[in-house]
Protein backbone atom coordinates (compact mmCIF):
# COMPACT_ATOMS: atom_id res chain seq x y z
CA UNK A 1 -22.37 -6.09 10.78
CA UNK A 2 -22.54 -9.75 11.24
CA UNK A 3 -23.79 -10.04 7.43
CA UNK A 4 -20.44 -7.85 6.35
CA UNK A 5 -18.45 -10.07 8.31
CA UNK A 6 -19.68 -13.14 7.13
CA UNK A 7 -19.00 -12.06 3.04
CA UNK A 8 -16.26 -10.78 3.70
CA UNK A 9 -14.01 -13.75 3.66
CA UNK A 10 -16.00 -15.18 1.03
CA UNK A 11 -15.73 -12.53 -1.19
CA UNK A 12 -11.81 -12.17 -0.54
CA UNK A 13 -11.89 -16.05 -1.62
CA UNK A 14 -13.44 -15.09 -4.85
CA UNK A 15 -11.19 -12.76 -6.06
CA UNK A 16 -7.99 -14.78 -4.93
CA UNK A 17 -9.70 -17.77 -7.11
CA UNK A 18 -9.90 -15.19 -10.33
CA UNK A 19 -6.61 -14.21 -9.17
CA UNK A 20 -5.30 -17.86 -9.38
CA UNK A 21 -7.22 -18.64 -12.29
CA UNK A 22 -5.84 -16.08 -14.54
CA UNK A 23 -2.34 -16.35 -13.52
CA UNK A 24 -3.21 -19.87 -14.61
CA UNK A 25 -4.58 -18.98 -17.69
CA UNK A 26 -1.67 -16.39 -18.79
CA UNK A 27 1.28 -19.09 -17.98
CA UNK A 28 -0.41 -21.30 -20.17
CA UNK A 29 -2.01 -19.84 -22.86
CA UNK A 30 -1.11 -16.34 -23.50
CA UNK A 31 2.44 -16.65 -22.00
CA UNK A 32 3.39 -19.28 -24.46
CA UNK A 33 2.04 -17.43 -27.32
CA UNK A 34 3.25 -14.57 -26.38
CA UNK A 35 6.67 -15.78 -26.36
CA UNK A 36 6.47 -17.29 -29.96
CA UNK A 37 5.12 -14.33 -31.19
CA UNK A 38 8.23 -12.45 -30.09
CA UNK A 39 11.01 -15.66 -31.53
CA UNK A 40 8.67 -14.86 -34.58
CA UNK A 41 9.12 -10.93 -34.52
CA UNK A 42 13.07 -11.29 -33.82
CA UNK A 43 14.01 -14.05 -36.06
CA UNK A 44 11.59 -11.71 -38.91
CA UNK A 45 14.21 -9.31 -38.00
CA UNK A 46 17.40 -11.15 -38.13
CA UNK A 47 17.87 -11.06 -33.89
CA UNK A 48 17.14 -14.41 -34.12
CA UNK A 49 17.25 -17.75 -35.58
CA UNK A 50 19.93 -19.82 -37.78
CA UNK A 51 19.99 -16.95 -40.06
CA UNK A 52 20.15 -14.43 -37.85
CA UNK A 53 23.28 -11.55 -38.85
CA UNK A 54 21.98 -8.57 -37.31
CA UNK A 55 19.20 -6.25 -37.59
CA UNK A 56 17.24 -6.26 -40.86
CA UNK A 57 14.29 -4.98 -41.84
CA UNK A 58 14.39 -6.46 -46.13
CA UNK A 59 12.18 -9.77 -44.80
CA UNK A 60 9.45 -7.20 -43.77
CA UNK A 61 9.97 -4.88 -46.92
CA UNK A 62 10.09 -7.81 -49.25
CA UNK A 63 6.88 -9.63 -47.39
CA UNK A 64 4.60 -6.24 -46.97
CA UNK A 65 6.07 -4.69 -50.75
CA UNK A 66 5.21 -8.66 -52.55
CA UNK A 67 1.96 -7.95 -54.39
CA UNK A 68 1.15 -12.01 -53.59
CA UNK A 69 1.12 -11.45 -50.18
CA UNK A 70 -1.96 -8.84 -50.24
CA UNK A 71 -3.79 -10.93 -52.61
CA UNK A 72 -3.33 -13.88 -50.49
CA UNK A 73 -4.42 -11.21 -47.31
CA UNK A 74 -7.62 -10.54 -49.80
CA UNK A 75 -8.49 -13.85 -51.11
CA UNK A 76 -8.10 -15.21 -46.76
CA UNK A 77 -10.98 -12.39 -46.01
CA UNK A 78 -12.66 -13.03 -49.06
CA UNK A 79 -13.10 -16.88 -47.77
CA UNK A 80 -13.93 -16.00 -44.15
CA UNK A 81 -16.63 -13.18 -44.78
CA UNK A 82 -18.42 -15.29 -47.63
CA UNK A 83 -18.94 -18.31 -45.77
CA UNK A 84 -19.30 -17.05 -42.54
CA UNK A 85 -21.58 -14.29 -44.22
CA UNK A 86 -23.60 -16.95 -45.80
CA UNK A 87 -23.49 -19.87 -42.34
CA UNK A 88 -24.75 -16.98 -39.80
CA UNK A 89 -27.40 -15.46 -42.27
CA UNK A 90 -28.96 -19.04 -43.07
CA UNK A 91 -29.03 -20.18 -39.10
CA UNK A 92 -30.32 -16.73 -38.46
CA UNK A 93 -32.88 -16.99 -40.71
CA UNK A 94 -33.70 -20.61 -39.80
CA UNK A 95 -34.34 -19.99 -36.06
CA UNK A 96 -36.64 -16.37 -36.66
CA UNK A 97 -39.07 -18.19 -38.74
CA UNK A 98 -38.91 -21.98 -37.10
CA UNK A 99 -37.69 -21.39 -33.50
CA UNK A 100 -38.42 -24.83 -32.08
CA UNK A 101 -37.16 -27.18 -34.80
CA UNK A 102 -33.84 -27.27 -33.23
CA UNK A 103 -34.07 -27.70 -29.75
CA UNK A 104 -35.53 -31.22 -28.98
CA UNK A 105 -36.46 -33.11 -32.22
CA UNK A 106 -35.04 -35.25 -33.85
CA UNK A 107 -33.69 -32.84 -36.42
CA UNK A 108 -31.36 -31.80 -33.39
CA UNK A 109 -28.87 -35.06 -33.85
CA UNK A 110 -28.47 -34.05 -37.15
CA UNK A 111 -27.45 -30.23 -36.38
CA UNK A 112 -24.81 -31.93 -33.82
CA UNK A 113 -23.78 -34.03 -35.76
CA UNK A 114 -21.25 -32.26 -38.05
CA UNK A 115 -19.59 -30.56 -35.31
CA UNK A 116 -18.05 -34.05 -34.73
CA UNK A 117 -16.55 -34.02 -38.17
CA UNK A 118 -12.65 -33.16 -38.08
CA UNK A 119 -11.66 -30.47 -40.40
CA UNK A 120 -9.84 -32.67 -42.58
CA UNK A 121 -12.60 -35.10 -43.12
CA UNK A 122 -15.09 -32.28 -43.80
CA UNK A 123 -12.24 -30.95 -46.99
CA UNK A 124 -12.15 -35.02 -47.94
CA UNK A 125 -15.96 -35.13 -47.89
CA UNK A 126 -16.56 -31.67 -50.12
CA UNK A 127 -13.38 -32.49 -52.68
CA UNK A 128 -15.23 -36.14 -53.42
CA UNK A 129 -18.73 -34.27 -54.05
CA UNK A 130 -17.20 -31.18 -55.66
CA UNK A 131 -14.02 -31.98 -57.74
CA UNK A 132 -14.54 -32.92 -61.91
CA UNK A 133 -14.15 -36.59 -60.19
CA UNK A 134 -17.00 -36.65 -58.07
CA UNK A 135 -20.15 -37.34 -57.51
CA UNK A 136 -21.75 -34.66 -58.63
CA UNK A 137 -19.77 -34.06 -61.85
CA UNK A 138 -20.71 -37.77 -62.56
CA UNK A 139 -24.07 -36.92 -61.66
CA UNK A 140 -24.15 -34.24 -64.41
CA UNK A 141 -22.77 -36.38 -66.87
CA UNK A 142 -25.07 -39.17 -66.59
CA UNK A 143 -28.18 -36.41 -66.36
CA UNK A 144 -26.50 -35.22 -69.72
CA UNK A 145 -25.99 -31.23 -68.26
CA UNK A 146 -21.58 -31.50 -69.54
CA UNK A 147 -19.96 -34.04 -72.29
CA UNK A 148 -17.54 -34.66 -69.97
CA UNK A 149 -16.25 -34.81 -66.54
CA UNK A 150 -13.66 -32.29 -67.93
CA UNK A 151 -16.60 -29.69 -68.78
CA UNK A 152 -17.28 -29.73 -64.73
CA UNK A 153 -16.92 -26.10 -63.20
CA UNK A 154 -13.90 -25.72 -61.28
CA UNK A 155 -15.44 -25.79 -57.84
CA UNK A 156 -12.50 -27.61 -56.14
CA UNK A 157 -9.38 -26.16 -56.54
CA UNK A 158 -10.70 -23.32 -58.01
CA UNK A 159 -9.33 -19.48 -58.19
CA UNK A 160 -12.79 -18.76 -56.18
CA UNK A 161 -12.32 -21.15 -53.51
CA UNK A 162 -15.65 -22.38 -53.65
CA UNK A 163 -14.39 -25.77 -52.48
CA UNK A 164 -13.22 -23.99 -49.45
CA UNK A 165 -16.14 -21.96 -48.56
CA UNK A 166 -18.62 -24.75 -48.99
CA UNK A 167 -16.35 -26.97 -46.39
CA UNK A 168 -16.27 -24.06 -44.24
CA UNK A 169 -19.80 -23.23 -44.38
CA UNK A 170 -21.11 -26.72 -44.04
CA UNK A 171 -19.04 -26.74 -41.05
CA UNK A 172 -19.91 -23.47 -39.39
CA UNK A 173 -23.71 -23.55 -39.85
CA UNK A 174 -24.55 -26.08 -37.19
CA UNK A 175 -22.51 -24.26 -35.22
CA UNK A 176 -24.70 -21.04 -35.49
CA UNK A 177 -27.92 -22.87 -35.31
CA UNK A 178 -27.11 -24.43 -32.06
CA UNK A 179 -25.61 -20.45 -30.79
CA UNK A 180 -28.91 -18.89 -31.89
CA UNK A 181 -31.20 -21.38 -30.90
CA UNK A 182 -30.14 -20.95 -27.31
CA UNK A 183 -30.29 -17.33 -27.96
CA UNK A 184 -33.63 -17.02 -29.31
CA UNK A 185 -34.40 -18.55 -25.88
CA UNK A 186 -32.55 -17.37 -23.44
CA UNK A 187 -33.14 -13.59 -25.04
CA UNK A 188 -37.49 -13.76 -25.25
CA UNK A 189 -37.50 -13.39 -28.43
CA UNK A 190 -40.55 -14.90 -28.62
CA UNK A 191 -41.99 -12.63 -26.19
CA UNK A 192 -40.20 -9.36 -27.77
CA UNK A 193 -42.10 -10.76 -31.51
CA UNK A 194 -44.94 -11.23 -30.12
CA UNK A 195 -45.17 -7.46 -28.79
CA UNK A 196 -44.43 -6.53 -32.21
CA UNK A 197 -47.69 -8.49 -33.52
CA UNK A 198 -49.67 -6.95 -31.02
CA UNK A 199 -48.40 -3.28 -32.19
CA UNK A 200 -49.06 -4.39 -35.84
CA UNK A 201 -45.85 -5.81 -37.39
CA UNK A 202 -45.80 -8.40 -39.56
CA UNK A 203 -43.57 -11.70 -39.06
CA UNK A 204 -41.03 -9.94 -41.57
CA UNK A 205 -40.38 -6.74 -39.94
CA UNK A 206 -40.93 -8.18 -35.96
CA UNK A 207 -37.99 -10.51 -37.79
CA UNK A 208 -35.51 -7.94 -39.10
CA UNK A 209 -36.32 -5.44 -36.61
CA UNK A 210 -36.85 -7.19 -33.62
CA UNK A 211 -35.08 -10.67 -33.45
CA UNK A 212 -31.72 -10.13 -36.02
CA UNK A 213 -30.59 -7.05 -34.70
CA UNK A 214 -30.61 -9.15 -30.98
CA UNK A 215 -29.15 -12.06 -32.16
CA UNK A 216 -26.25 -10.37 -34.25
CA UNK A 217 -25.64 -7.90 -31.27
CA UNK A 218 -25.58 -11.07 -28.69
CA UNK A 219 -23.36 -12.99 -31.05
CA UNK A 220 -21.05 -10.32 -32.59
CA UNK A 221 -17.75 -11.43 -31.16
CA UNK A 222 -18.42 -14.76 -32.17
CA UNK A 223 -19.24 -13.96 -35.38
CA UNK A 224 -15.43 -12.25 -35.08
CA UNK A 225 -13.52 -15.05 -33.38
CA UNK A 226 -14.77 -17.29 -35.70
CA UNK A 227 -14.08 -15.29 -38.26
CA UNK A 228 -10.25 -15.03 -37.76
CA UNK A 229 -10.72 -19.06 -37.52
CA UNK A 230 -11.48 -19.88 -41.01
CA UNK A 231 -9.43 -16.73 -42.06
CA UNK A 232 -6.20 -18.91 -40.57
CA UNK A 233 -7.14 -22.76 -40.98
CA UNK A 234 -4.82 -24.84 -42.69
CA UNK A 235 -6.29 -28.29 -43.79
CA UNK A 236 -9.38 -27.15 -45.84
CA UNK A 237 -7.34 -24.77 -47.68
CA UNK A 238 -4.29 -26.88 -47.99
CA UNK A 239 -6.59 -29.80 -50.06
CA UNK A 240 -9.12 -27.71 -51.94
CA UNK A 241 -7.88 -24.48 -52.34
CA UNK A 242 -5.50 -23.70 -55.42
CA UNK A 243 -1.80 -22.60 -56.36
CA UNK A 244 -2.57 -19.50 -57.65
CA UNK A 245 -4.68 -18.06 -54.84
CA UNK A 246 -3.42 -19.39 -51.42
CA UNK A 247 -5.24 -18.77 -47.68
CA UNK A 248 -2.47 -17.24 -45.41
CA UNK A 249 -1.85 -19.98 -43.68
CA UNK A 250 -1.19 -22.26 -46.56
CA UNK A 251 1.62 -19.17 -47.55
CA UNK A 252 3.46 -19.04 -44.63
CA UNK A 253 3.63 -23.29 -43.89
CA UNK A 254 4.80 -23.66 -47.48
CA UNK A 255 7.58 -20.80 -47.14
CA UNK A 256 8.45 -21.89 -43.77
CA UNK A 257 9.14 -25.74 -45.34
CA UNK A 258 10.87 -24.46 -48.33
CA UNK A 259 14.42 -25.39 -49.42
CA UNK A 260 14.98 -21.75 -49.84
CA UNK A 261 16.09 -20.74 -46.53
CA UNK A 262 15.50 -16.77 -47.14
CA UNK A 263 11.95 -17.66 -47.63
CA UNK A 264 11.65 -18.72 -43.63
CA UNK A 265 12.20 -14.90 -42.04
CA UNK A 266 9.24 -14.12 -44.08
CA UNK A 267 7.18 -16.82 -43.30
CA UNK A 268 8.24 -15.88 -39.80
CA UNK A 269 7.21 -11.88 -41.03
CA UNK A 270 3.61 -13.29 -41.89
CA UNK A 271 3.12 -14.97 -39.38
CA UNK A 272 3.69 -12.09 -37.20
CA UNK A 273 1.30 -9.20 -39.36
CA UNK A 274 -1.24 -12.10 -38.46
CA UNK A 275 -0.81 -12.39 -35.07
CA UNK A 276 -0.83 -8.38 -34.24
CA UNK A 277 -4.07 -8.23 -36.79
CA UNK A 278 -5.66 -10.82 -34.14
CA UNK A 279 -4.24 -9.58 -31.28
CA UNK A 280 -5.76 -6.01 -32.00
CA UNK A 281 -9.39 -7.55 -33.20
CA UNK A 282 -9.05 -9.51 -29.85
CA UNK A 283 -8.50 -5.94 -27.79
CA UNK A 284 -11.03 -4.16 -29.93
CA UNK A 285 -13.80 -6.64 -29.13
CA UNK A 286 -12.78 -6.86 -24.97
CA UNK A 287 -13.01 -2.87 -25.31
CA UNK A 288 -16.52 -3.14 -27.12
CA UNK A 289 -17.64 -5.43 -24.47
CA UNK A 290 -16.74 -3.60 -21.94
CA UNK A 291 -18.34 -0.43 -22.91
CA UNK A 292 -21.83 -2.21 -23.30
């Protein structure tokens, strides 16, 4: 009895703290978002806004009929699963077959390192190695691989966006060393491969079958959020990406700065399909987690 009434208060304290703290939390964060979400839905719907003359629906029928919009949709997936894909299955890869490297030598600084690097340094960094310019075009020229810098692929600026997924990738990989490094500990994987030896596996399957599937289970929604980060930055895409082939958030800055006023509802309407496409991932991954 005396135990029960000693956590009793305590634990009443601890749920008025989680209380406090997520009041905090919406007011601040999700409130505020919320909100421009909803300017963005009504002005998207002329309720709102200089332009606003009554309910419309043409901004969304013109953004969700345009045939540029879906490619620039495609191309902003396209980015985000390639050099994510590539980042997570490198790191992944490094850690299973040399664990240790990256916790305490000096190889760690290095791994840290380029988390320090602003995105817009990171885009200045890969358009000076990449672009018919730089250093590696020059490189090829004076190696004799192209006659000229003009012969250079089009790596920067390119319909592929291979300028963008390199920055992106260079960017997210230390990232996903550092998350799987800890993992590989904190998990016992070394332990859990080591079982596998004993029951006759080889370093290949106790790796594919035994340490991957943990570490991609473990780190699945932050494969996600991360994800729907590169899918909507701005400043990689905005210097090396292309005219032709925009990311989405490249789209809807440019139509929202436009002298064309009828082009801001639908930057407004894409900002908006964007928003309820993260929104939903954002449920669908708190419901996933919840049922494991």
């Amino acid at each position: 009895m005396r135990t029960t009434a000693h956590r009793t208060p305590h634990t009443e304290m601890q749920k008025t703290s989680t209380y406090i703290g997520l009041g905090l939390f919406f007011a601040l964060t999700a409130f505020p978002l919320l909100l421009g979400i909803g300017y963005a839905l009504l002005f998207s719907l002329g309720l709102a806004g200089m332009l606003s003359e009554g309910f419309t629906s043409e901004h969304w029928q013109a953004v969700l009929g345009s045939e540029s919009f879906w490619e620039t949709m495609a191309f902003s997936i396209y980015v985000a699963l390639v050099s994510i894909g590539l980042a997570v299955t490198l790191a992944m890869l490094l850690v299973v077959r040399w664990p240790r490297t990256f916790e305490s030598t000096p190889l760690s600084f290095f791994i840290y390192w380029p988390l320090a690097i602003p995105a817009i340094v990171m885009a200045f960094l890969i358009f000076q190695l990449l672009s018919k310019g730089g250093a590696l075009s020059r490189l090829a020229f004076q190696l004799g691989l192209v006659d000229g810098l003009s012969q250079f692929p089009d790596w920067v600026n390119g319909q592929y966006g291979i300028g963008i997924i390199t920055a992106h990738f260079f960017m997210a990989l230390p990232f996903f060393l550092i998350l799987y490094t800890q993992m590989y500990s904190h998990e016992g994987l070394k332990g859990l491969m080591q079982q596998a030896f004993t029951l006759g596996a080889n370093r290949r399957q106790a790796a594919w079958r035994v340490a991957v599937p943990v570490l991609l289970r473990r780190s699945f929604a932050t494969v996600v959020l991360y994800f729907l980060f590169v899918m909507g930055s701005y400043e990689i895409p905005l210097l090396l990406g292309s005219q032709s082939r925009q990311m989405v958030s490249v789209l809807t800055i440019q139509k929202l700065q436009r002298f064309n006023l009828a082009d801001i509802p639908q930057a407004y309407t894409i900002s908006v399909v964007y928003s309820v496409m993260v929104v939903a991932l954002v449920l669908w991954l708190l419901g996933a987690k919840k049922q494991v």
